[in-house]
Protein backbone atom coordinates (compact mmCIF):
# COMPACT_ATOMS: atom_id res chain seq x y z
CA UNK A 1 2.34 -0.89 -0.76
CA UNK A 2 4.65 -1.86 1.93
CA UNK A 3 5.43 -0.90 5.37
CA UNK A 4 9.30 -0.08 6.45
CA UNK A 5 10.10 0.65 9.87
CA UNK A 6 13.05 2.62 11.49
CA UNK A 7 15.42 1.12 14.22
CA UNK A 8 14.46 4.35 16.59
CA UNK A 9 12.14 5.71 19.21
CA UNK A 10 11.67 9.19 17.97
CA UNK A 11 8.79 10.05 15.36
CA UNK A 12 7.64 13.41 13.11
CA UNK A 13 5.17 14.35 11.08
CA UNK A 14 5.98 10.83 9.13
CA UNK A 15 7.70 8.70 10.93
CA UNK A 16 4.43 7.42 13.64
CA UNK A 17 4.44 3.87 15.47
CA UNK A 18 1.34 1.92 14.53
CA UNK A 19 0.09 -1.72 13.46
CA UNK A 20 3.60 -3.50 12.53
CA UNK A 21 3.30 -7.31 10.67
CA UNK A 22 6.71 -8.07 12.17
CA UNK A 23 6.39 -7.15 15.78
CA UNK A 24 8.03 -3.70 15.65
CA UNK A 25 4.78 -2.03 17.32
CA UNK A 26 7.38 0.35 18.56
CA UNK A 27 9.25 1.40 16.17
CA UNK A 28 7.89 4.47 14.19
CA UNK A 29 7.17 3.62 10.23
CA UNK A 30 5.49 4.83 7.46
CA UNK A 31 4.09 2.99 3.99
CA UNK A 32 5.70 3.29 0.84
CA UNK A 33 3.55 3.00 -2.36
CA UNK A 34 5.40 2.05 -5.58
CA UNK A 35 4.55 2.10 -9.26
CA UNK A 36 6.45 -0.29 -10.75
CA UNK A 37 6.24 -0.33 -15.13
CA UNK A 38 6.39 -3.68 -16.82
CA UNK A 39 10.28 -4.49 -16.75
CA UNK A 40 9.89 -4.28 -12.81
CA UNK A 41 11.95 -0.80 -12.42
CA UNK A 42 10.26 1.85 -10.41
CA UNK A 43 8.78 4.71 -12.40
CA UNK A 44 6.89 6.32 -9.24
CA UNK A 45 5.66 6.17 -5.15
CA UNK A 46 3.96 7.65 -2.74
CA UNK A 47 4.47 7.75 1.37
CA UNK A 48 1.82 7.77 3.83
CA UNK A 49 2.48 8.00 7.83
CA UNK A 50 3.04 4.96 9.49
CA UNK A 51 -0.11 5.06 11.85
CA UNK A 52 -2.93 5.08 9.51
CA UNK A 53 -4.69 1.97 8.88
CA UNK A 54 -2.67 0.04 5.47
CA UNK A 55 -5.89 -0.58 3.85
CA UNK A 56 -7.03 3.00 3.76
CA UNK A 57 -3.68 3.59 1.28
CA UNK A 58 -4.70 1.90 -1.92
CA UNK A 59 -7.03 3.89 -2.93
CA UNK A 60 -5.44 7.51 -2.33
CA UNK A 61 -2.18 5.67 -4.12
CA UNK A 62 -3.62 4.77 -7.15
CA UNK A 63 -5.85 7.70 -7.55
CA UNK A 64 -2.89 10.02 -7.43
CA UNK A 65 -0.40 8.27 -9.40
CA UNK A 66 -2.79 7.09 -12.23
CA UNK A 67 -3.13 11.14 -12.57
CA UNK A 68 0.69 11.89 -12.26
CA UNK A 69 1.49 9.90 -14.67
CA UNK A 70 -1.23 9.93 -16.72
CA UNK A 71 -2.18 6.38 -16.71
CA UNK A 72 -5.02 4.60 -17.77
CA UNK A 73 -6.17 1.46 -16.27
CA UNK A 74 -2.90 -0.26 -14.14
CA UNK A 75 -2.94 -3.71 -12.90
CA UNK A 76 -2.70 -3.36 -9.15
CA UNK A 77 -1.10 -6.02 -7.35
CA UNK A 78 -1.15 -5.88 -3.91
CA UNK A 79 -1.14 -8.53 -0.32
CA UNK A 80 -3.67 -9.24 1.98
CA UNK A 81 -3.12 -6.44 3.92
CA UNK A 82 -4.90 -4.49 1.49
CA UNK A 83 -7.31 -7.35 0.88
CA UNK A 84 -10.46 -5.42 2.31
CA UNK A 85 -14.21 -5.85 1.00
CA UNK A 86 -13.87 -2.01 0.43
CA UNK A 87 -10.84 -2.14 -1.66
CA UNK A 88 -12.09 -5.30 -3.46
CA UNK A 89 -15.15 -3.05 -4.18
CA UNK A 90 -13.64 0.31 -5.38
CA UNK A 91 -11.12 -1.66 -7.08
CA UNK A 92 -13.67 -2.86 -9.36
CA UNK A 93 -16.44 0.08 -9.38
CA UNK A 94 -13.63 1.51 -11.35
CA UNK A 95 -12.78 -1.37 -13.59
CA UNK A 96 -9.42 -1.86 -12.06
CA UNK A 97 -7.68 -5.53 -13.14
CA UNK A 98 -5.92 -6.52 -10.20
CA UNK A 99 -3.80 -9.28 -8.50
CA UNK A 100 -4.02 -9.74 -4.43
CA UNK A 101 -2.34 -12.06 -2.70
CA UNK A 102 -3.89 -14.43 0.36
CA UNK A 103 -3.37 -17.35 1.89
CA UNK A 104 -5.22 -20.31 0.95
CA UNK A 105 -7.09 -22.18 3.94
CA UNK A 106 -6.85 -26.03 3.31
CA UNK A 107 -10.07 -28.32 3.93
């Protein structure tokens, strides 16, 4: 899952300003959810407007292209913007194997 933002003021039914990681609180944006397969080429995604909250994405995502493409159990691999107690939970209520990535805090 990952945000992209446009260099305009204007939005639509997709294109909404939100929360932007790089400043661009502006700028409208929407999330793009992509199923990559093993060799790293895309095989499927998924958009979601730009002003909803990131974390609220994985879950929709994988539900709907697990039964696209008839999958059964993906890795999912995702940041710490989707690093949520909630996702962490449903993630593995369903027996999902998944990588997240965080930062480490040093002692």
């Amino acid at each position: 899952m990952t945000t992209l933002y446009f260099e305009a003021i204007d939005e639509d039914d997709l294109r909404k300003a939100g929360f932007s990681k790089d400043g661009k609180h502006q700028n409208p944006k929407f999330f793009l959810g992509l199923l990559v397969g093993l060799g790293g080429y895309a095989i499927g995604y998924d958009i979601f407007e730009g002003n909803i909250y990131e974390g609220h994405t994985l879950t929709p995502f994988i539900e709907k292209i697990t039964g696209k493409f008839n999958l059964g159990k993906p890795i999912i691999v995702a940041d710490s913007g989707l690093l949520s107690k909630n996702n962490i939970l449903a993630l593995e209520e369903k027996n999902y194997g998944y990588i997240i990535g965080a930062r480490l805090i040093k002692k």
